[in-house]
N, C-alpha and C. Protein backbone atom coordinates (compact mmCIF):
# COMPACT_ATOMS: atom_id res chain seq x y z
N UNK A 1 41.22 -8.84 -82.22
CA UNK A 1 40.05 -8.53 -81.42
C UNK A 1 39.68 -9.76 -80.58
N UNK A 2 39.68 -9.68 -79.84
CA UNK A 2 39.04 -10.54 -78.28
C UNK A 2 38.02 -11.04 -78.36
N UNK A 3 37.32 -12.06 -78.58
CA UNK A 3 35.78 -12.81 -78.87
C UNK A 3 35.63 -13.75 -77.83
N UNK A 4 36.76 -14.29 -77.22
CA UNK A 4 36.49 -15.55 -76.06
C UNK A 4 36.93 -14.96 -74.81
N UNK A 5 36.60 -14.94 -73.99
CA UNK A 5 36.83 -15.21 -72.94
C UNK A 5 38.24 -15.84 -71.87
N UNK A 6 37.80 -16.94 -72.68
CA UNK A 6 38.85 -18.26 -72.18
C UNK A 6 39.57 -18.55 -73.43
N UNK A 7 40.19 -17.71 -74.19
CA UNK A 7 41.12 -17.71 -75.24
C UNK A 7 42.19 -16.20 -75.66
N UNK A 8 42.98 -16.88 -76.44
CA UNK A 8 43.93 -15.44 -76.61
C UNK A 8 44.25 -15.08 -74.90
N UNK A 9 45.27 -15.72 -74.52
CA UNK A 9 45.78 -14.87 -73.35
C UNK A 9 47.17 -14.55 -73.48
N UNK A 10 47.64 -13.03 -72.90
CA UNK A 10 48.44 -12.75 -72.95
C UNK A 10 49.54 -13.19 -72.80
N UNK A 11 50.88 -13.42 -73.35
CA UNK A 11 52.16 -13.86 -72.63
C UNK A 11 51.97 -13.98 -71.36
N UNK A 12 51.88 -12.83 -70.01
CA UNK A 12 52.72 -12.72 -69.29
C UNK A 12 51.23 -13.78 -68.40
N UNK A 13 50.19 -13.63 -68.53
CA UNK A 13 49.21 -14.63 -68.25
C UNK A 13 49.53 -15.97 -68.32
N UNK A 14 49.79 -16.11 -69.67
CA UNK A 14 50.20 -17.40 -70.01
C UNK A 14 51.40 -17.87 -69.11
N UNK A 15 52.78 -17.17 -68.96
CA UNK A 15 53.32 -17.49 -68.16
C UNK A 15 53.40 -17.30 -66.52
N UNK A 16 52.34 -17.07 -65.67
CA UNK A 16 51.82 -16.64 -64.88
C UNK A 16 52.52 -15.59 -64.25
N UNK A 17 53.21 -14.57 -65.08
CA UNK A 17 54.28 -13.56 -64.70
C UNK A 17 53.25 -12.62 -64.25
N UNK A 18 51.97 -12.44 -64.31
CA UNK A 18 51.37 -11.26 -63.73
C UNK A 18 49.84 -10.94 -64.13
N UNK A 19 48.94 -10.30 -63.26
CA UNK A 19 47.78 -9.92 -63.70
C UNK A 19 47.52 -9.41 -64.83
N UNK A 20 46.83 -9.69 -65.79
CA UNK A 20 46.40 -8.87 -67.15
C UNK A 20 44.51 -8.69 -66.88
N UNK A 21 44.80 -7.22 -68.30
CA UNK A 21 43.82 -6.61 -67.76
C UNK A 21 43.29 -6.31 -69.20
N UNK A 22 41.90 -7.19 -69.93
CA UNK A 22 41.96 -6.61 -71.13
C UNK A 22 40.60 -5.91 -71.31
N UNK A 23 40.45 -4.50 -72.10
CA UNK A 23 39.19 -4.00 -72.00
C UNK A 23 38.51 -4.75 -73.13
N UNK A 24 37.30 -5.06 -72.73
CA UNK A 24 36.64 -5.49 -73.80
C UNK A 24 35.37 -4.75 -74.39
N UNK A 25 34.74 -3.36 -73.73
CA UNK A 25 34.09 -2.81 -74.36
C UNK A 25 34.61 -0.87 -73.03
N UNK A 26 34.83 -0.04 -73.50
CA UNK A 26 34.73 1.37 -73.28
C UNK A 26 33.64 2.39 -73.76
N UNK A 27 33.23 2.90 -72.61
CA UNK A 27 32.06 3.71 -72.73
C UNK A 27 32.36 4.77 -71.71
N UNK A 28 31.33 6.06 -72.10
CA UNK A 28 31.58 6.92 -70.75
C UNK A 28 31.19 6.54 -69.20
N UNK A 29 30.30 5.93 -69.52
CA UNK A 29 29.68 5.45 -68.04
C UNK A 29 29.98 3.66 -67.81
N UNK A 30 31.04 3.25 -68.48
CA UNK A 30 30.43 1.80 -68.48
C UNK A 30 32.00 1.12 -68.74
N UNK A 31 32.51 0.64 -68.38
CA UNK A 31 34.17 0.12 -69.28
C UNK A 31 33.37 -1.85 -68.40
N UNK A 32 33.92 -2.43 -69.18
CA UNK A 32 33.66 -4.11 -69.08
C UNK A 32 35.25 -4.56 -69.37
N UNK A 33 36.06 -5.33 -68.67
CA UNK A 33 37.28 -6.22 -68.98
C UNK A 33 37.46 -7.16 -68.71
N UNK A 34 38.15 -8.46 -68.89
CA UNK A 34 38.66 -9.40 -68.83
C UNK A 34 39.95 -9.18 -67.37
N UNK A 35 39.92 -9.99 -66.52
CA UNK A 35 40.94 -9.63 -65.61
C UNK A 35 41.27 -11.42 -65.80
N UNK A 36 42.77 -11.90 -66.21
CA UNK A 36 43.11 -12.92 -65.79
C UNK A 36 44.49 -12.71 -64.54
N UNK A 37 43.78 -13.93 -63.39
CA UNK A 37 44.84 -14.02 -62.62
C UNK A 37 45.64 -14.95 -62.28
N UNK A 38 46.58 -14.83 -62.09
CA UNK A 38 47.48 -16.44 -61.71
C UNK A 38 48.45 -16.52 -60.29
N UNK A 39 47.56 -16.52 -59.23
CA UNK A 39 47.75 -16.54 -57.66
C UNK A 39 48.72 -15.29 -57.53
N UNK A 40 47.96 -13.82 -58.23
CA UNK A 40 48.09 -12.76 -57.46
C UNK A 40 46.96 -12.52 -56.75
N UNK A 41 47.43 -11.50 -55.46
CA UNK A 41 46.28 -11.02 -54.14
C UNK A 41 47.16 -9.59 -54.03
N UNK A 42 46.39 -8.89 -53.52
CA UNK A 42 46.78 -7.35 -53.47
C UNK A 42 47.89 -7.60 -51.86
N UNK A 43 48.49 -6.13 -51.80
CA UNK A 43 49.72 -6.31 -50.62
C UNK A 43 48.70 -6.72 -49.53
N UNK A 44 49.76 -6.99 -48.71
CA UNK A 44 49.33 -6.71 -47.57
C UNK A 44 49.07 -5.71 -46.83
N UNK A 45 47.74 -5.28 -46.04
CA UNK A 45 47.54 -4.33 -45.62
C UNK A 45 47.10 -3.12 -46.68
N UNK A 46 47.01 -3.82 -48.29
CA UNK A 46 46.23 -2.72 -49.12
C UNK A 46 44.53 -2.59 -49.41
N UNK A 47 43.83 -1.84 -49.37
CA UNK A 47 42.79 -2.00 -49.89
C UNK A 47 42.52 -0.99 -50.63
N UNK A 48 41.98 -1.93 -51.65
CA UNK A 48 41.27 -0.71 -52.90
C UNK A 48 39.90 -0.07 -52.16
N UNK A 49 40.07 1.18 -53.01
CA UNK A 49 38.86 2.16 -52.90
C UNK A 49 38.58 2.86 -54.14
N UNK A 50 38.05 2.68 -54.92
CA UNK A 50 37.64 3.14 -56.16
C UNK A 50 36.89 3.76 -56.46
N UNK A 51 36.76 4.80 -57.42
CA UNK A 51 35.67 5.74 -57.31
C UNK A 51 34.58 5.57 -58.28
N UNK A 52 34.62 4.34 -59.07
CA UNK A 52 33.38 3.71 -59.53
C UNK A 52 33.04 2.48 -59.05
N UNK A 53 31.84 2.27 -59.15
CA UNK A 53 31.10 0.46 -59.19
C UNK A 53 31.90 -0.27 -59.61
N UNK A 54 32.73 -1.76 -59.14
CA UNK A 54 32.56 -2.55 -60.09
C UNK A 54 31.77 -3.69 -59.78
N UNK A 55 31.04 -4.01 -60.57
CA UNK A 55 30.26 -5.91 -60.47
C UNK A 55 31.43 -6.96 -61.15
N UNK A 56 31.76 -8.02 -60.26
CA UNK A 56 32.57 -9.00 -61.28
C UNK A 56 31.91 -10.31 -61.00
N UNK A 57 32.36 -11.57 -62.07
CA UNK A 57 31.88 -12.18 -61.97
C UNK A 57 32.63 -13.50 -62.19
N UNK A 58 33.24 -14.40 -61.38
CA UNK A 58 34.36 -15.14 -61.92
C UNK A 58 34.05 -16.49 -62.89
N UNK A 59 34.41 -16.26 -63.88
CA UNK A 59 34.23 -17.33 -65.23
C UNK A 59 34.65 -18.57 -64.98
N UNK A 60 36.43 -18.54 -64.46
CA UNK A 60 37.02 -19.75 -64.24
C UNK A 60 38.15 -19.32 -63.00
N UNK A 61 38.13 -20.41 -62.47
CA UNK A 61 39.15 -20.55 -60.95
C UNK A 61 38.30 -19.83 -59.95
N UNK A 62 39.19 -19.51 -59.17
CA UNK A 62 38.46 -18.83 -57.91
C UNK A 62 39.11 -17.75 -57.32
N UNK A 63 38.34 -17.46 -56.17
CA UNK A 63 39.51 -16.18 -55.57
C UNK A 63 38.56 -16.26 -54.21
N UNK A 64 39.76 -15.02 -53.19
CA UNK A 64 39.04 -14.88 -51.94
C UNK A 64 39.12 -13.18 -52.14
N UNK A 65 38.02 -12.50 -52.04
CA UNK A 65 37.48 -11.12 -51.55
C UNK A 65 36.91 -10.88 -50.16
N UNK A 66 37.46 -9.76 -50.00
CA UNK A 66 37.10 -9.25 -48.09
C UNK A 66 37.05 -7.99 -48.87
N UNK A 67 35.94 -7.77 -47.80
CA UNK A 67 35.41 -6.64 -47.75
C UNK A 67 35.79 -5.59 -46.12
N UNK A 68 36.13 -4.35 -46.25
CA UNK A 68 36.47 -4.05 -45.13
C UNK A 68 35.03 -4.00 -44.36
N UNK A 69 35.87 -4.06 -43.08
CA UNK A 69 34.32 -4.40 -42.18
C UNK A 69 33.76 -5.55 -42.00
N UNK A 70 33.90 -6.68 -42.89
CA UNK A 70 33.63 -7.98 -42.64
C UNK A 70 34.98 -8.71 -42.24
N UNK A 71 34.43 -9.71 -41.27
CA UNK A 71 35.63 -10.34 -40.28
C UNK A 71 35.82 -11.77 -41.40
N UNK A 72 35.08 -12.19 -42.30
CA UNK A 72 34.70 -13.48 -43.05
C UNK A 72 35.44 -13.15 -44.69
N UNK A 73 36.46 -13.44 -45.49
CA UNK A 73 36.60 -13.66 -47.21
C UNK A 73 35.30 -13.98 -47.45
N UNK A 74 34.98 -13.56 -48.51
CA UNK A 74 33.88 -13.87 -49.97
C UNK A 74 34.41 -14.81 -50.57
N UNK A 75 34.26 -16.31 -50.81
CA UNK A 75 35.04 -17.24 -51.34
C UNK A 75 33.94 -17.27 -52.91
N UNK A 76 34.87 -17.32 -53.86
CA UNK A 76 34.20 -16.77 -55.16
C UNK A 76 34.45 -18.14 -55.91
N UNK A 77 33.51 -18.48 -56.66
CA UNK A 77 34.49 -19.83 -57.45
C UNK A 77 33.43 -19.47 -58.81
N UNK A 78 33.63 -20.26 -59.74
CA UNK A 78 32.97 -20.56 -61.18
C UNK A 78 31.28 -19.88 -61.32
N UNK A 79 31.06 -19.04 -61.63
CA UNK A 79 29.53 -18.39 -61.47
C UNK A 79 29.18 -17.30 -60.60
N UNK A 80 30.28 -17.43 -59.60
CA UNK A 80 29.95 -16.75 -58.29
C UNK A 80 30.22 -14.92 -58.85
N UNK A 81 29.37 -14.14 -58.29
CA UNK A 81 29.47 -12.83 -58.95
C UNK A 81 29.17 -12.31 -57.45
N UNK A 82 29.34 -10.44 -57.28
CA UNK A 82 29.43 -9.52 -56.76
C UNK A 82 29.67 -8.57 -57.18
N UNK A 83 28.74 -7.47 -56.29
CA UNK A 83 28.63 -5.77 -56.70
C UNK A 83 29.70 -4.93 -55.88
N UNK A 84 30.55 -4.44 -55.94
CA UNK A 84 31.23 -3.67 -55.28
C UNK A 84 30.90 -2.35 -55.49
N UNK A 85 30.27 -1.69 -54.58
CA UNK A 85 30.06 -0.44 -54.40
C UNK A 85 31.15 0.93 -54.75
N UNK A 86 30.46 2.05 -55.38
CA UNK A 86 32.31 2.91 -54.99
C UNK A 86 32.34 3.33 -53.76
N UNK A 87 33.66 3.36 -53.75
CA UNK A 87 34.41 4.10 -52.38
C UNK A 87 34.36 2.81 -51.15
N UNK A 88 33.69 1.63 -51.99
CA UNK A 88 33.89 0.36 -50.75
C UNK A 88 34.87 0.27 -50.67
N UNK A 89 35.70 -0.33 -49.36
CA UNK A 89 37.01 -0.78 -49.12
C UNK A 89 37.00 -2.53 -48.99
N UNK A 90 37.84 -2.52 -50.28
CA UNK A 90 38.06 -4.68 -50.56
C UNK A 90 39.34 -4.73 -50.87
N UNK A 91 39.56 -5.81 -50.78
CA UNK A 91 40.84 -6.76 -51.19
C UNK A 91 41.00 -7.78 -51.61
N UNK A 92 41.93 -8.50 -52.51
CA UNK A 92 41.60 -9.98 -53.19
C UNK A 92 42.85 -10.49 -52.35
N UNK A 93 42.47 -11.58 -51.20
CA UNK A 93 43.07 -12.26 -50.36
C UNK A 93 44.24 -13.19 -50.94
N UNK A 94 43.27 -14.00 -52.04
CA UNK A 94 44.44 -14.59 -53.03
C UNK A 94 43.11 -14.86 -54.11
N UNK A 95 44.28 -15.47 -55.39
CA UNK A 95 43.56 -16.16 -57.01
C UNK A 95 43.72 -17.61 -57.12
N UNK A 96 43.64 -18.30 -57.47
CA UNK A 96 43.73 -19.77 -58.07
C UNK A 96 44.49 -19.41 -59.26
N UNK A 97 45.48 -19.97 -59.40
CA UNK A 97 46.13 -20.04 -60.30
C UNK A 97 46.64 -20.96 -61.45
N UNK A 98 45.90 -22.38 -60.92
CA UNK A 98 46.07 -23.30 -61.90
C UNK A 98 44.34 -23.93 -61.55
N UNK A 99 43.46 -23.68 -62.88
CA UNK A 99 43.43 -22.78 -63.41
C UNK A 99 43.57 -21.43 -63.80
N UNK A 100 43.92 -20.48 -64.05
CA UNK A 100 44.05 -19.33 -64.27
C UNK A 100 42.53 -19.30 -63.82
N UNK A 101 42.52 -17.80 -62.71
CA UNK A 101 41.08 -17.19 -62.72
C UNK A 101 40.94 -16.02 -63.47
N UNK A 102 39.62 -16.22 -64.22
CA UNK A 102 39.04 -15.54 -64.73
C UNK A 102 38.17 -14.71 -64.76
N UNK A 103 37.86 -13.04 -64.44
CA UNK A 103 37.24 -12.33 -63.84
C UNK A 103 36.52 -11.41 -65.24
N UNK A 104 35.12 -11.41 -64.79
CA UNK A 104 34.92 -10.66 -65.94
C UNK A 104 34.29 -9.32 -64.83
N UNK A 105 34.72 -8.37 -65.14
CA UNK A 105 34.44 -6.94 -64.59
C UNK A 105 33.66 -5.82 -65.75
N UNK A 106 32.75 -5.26 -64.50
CA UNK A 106 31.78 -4.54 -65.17
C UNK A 106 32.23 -3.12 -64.24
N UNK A 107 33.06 -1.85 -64.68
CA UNK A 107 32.69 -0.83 -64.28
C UNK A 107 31.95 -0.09 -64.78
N UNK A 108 31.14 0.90 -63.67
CA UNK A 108 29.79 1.62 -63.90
C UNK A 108 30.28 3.05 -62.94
N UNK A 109 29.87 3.69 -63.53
CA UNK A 109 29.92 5.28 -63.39
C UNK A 109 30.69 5.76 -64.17
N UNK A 110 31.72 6.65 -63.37
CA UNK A 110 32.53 7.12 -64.04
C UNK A 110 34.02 6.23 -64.30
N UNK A 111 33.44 5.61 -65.13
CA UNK A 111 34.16 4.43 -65.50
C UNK A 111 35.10 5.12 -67.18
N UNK A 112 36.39 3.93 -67.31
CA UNK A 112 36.43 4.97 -68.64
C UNK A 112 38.53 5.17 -68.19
């Protein structure tokens, strides 16, 4: 069971082979996870659109988020948090990877 945050990380984390994604609490309206990244950014030319909320909030490292419609990245570092609306259109530009960034995500609605 998962108690830290900034502990217990997965192999492929550990070896910066890829995004991990751990839930740390499931509910009908509510799922909360751990996202560690290690200088992944979505394709090029992708943007998510999701059909719930998420709020995240980055623990450790940093990242860049764009939002469609804004010409400017969201430069995110240690504390820095945001609400993502559903059905907003974003993208994670890039992660910091040494440190590993650390994202703690809150989905809301129909989350699950």
């Amino acid at each position: 069971m998962l108690t830290n945050l900034l502990q217990h990380f997965p192999a492929a984390a550990r070896a910066g082979e890829e995004e991990t994604f751990d839930d740390l609490l499931v509910r009908p309206d509510v799922k909360i996870e751990r996202i560690i990244s290690t200088g992944q950014a979505s394709p090029p030319d992708f943007w998510y659109c999701q059909p719930q909320g998420e709020w995240v909030l980055i623990i450790q490292g940093a990242a860049g988020l764009q939002f469609e419609g804004e010409t400017e990245e969201r430069v995110l570092q240690v504390g820095d948090f945001v609400n993502i609306p559903a059905r907003c259109r974003h993208r994670v530009n890039w992660t910091q990877a040494e440190p590993p960034t650390i994202w703690l995500a809150i989905h809301y609605e129909r989350a699950g």
